[in-house]
N, C-alpha and C. Protein backbone atom coordinates (compact mmCIF):
# COMPACT_ATOMS: atom_id res chain seq x y z
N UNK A 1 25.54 11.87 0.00
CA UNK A 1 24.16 11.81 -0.41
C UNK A 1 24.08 11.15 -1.78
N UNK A 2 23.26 10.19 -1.68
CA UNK A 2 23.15 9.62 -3.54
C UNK A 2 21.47 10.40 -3.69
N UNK A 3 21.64 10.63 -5.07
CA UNK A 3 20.47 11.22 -5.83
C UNK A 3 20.01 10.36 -6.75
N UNK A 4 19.52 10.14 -7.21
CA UNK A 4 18.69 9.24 -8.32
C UNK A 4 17.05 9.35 -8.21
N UNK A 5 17.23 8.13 -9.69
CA UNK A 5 15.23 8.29 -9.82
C UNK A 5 15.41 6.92 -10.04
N UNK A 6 14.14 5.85 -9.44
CA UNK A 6 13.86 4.91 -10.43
C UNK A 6 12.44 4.34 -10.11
N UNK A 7 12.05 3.22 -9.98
CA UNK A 7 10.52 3.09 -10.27
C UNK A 7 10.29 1.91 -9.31
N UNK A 8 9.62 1.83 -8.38
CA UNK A 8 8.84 0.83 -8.01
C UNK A 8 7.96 0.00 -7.91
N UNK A 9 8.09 -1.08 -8.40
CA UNK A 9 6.44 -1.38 -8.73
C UNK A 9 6.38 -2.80 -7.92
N UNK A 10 5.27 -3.01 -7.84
CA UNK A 10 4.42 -3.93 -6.77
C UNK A 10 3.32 -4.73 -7.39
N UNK A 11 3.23 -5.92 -6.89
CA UNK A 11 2.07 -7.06 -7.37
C UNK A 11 0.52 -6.71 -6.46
N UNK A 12 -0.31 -6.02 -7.53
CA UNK A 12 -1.28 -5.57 -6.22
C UNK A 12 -2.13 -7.04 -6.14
N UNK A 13 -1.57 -8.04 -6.45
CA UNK A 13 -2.50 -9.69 -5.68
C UNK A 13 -1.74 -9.68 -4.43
N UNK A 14 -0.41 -9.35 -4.53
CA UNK A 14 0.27 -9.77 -3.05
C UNK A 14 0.29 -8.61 -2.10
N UNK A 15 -0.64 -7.56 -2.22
CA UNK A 15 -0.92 -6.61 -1.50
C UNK A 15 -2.21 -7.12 -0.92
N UNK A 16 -2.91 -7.67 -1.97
CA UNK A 16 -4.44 -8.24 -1.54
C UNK A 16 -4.43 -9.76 -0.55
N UNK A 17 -3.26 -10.43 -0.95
CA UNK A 17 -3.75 -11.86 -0.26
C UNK A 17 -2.45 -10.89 1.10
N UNK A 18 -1.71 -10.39 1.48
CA UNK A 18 -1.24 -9.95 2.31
C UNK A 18 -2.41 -9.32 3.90
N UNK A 19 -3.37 -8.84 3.14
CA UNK A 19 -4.62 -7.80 3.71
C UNK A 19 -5.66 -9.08 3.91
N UNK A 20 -5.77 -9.90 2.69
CA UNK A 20 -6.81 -11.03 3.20
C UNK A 20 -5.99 -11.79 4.72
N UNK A 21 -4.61 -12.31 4.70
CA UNK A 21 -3.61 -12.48 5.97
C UNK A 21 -3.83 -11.86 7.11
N UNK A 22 -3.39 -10.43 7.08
CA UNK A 22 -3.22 -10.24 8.31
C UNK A 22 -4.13 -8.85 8.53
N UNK A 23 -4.90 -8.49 7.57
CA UNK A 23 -6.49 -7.62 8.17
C UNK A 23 -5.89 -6.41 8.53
N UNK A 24 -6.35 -6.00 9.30
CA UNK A 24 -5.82 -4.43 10.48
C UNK A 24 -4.91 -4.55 10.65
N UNK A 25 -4.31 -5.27 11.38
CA UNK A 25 -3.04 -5.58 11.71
C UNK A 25 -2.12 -4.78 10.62
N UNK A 26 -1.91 -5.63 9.49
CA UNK A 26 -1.09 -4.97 8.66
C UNK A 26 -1.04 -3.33 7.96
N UNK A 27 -2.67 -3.29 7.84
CA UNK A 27 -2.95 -2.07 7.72
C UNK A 27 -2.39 -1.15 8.75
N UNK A 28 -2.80 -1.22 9.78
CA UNK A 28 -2.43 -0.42 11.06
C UNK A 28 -1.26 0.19 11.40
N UNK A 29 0.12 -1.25 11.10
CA UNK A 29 1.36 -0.66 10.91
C UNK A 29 1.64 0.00 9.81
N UNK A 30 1.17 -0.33 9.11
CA UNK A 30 2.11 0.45 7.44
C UNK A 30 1.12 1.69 7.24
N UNK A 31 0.38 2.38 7.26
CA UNK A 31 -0.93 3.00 6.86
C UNK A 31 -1.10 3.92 8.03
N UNK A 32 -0.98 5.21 7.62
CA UNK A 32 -1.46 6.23 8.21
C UNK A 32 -3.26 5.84 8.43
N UNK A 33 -3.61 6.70 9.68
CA UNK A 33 -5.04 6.45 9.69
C UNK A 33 -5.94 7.54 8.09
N UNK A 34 -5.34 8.78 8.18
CA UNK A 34 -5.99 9.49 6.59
C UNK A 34 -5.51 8.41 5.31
N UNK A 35 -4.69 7.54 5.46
CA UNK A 35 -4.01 6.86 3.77
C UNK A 35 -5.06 5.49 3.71
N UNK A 36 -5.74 4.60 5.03
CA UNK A 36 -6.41 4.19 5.49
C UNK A 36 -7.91 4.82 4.75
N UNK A 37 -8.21 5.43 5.14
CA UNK A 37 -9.60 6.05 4.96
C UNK A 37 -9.56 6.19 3.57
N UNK A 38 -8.65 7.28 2.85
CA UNK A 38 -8.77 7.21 1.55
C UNK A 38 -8.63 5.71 0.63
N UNK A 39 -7.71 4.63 1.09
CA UNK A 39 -7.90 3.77 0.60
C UNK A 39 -8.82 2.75 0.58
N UNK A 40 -9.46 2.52 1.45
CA UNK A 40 -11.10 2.20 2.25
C UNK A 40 -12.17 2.58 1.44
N UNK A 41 -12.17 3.90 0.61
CA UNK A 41 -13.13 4.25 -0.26
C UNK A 41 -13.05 4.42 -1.36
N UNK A 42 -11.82 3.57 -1.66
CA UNK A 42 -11.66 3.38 -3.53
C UNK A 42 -12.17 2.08 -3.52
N UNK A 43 -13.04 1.95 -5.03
CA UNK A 43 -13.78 0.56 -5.45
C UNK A 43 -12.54 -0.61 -5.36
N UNK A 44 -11.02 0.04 -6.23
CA UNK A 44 -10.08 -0.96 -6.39
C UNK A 44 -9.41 -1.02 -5.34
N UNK A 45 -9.72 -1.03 -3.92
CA UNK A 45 -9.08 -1.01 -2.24
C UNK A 45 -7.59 -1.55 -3.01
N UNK A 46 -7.18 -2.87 -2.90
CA UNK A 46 -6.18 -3.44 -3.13
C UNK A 46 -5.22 -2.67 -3.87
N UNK A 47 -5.26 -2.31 -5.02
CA UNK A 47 -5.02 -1.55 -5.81
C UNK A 47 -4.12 0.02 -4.98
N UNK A 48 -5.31 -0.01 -4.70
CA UNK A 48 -4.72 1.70 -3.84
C UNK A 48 -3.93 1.73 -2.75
N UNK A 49 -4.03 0.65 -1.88
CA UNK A 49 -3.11 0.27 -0.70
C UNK A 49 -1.73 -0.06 -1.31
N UNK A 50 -1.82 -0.66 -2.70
CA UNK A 50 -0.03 -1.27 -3.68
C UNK A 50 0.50 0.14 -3.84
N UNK A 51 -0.28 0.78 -4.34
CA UNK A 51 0.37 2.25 -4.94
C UNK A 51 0.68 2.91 -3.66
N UNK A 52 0.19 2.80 -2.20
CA UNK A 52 0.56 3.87 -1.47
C UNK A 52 1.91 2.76 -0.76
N UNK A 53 1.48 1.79 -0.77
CA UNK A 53 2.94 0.75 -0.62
C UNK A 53 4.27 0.78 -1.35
N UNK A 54 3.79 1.17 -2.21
CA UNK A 54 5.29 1.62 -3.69
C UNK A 54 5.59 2.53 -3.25
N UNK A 55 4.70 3.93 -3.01
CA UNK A 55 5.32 5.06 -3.08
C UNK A 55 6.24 5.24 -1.44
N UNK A 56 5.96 4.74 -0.92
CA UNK A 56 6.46 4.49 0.67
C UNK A 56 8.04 3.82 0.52
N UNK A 57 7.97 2.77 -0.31
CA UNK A 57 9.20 1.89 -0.57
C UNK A 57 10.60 3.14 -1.13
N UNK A 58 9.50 3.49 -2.18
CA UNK A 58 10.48 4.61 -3.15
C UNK A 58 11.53 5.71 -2.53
């Protein structure tokens, strides 16, 4: 088992022109339908879809 910590971080433009690409689609696979909804009703959408994309990677 390895243990560690470290940090992920993500370009939330290439989360956005990714979603302008491929729409639902992409959403659909990566995105729970509740992570979906909550991200759907933040003003900064893009934004919130990178952070739940990081934390997924991590």
């Amino acid at each position: 088992m390895i243990i560690g910590i470290g940090n992920d971080m993500i370009d939330i433009r290439r989360v956005e022109r990714t979603i302008e690409r491929y729409g639902e689609r992409f959403l659909e696979r990566v995105f729970t339908p509740a992570e979906r909804q909550k991200s759907d009703a933040r003003a900064e959408r893009a934004a919130s879809y990178a952070k739940r994309f990081a934390a997924k990677e991590a």
